[in-house]
N, C-alpha and C. Protein backbone atom coordinates (compact mmCIF):
# COMPACT_ATOMS: atom_id res chain seq x y z
N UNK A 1 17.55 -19.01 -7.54
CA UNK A 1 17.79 -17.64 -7.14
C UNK A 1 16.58 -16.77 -7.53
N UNK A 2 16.36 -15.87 -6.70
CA UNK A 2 14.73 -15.06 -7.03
C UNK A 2 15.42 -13.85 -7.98
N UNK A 3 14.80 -13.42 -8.59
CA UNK A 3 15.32 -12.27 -9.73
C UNK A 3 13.77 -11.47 -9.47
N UNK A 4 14.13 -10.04 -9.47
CA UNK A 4 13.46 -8.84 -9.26
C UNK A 4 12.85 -8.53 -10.87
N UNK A 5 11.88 -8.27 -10.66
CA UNK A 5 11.40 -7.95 -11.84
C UNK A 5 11.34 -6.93 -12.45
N UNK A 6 11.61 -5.80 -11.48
CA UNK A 6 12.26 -4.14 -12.27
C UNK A 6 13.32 -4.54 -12.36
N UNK A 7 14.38 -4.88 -12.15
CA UNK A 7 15.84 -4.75 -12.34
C UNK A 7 15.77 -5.75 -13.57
N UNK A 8 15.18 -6.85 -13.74
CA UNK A 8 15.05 -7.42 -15.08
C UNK A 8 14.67 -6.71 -16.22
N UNK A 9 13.56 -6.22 -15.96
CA UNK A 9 12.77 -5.04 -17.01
C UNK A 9 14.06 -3.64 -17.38
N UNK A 10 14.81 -3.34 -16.35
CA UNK A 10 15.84 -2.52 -16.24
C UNK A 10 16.90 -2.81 -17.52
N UNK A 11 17.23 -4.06 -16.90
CA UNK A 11 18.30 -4.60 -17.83
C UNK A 11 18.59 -5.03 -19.40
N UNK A 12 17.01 -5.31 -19.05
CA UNK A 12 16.32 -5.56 -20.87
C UNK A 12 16.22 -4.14 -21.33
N UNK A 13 15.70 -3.01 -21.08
CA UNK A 13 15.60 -1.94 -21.55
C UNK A 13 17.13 -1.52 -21.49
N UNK A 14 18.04 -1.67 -20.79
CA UNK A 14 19.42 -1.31 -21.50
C UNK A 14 19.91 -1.87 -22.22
N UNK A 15 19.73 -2.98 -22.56
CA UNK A 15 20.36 -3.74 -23.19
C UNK A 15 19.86 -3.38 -24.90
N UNK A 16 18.71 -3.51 -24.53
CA UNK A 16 17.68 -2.78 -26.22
C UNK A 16 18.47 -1.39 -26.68
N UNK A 17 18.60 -0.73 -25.54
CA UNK A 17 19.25 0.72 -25.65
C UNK A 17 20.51 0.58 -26.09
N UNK A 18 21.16 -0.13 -25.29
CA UNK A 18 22.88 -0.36 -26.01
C UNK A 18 22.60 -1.10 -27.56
N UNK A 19 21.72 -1.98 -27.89
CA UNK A 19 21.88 -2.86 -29.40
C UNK A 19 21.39 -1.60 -30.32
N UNK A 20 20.70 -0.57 -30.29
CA UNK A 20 20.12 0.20 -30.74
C UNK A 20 21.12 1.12 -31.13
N UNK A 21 22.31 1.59 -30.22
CA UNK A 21 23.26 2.21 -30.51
C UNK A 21 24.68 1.51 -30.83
N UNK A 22 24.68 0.29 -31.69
CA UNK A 22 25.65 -0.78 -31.79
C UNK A 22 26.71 -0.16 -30.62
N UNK A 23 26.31 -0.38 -29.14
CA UNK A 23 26.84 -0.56 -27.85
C UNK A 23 28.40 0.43 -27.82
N UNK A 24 27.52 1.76 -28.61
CA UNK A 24 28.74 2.66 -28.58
C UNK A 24 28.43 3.66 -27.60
N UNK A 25 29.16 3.94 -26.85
CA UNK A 25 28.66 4.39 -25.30
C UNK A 25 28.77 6.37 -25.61
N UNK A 26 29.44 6.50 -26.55
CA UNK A 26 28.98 8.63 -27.43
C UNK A 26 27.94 8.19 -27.97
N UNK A 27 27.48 7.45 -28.57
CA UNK A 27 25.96 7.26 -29.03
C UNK A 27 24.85 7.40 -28.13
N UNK A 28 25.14 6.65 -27.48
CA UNK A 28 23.99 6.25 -26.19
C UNK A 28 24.03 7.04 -25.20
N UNK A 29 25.30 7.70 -24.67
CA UNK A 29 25.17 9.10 -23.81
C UNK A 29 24.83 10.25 -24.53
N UNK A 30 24.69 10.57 -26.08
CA UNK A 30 24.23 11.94 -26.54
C UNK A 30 22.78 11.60 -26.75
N UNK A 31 22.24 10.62 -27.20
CA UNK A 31 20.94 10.20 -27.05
C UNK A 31 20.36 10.75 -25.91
N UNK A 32 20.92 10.17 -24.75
CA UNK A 32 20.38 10.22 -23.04
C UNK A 32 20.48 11.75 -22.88
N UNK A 33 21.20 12.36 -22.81
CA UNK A 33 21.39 13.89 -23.18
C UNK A 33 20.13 14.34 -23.68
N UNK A 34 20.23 14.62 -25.20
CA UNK A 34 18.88 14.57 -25.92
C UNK A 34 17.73 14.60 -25.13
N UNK A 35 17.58 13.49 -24.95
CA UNK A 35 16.44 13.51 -24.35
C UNK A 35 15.71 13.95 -22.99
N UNK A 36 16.89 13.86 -22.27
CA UNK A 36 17.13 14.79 -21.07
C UNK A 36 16.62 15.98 -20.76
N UNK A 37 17.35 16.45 -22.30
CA UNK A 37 16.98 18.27 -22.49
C UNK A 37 15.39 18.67 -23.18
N UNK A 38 14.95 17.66 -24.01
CA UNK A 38 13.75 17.92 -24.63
C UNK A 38 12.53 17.11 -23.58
N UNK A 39 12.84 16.61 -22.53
CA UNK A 39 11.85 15.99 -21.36
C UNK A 39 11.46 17.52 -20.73
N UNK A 40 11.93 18.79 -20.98
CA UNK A 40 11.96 19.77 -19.72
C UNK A 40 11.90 19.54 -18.21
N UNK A 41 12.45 18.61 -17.84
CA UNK A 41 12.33 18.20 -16.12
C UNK A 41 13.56 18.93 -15.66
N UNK A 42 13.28 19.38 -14.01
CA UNK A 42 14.89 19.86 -13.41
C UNK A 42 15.40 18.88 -13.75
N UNK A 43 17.13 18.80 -13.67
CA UNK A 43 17.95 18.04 -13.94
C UNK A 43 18.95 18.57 -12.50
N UNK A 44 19.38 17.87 -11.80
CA UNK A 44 20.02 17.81 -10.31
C UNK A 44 21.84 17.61 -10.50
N UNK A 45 22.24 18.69 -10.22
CA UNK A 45 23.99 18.47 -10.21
C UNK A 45 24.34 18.04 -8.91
N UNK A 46 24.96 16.97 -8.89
CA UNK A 46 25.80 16.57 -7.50
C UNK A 46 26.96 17.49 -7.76
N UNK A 47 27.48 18.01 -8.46
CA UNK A 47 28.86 18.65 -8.61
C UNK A 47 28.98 19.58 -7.59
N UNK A 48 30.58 19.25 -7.07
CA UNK A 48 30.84 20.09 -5.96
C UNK A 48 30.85 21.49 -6.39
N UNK A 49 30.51 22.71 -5.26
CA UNK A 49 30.21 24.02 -5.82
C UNK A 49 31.39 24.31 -5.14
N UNK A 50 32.22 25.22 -5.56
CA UNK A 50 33.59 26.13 -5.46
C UNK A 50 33.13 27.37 -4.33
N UNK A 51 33.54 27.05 -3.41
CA UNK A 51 33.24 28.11 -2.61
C UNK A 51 34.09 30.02 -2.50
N UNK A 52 33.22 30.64 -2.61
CA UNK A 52 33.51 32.17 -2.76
C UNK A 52 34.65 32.37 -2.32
N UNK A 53 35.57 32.92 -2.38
CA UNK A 53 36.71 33.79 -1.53
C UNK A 53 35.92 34.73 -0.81
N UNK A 54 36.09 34.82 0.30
CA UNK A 54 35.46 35.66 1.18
C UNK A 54 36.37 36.89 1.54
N UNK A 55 37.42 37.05 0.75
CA UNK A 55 38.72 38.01 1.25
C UNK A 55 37.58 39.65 0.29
């Protein structure tokens, strides 16, 4: 079977990421957070927007 070599590199870097946070998933999402916020990049909401009452 052929294996991709980003998605390998992918998987190893999560996997480092999860052993790093003994694979506690509030660890590893406030981390990702963290860092999120101190990268200063836009950050993109798919969240649906509530549309106005127009009354």
């Amino acid at each position: 079977m052929w294996k991709d070599p980003i998605v390998e590199e992918v998987r190893k870097t999560r996997e480092a990421n999860a052993k790093k946070f003994d694979y506690d998933i509030k660890r590893i999402l406030d981390d990702a957070r963290t860092r999120q916020k101190a990268s200063n990049h836009r950050v993109v909401s798919f969240a649906i927007k509530k549309e106005k009452d127009s009354k």
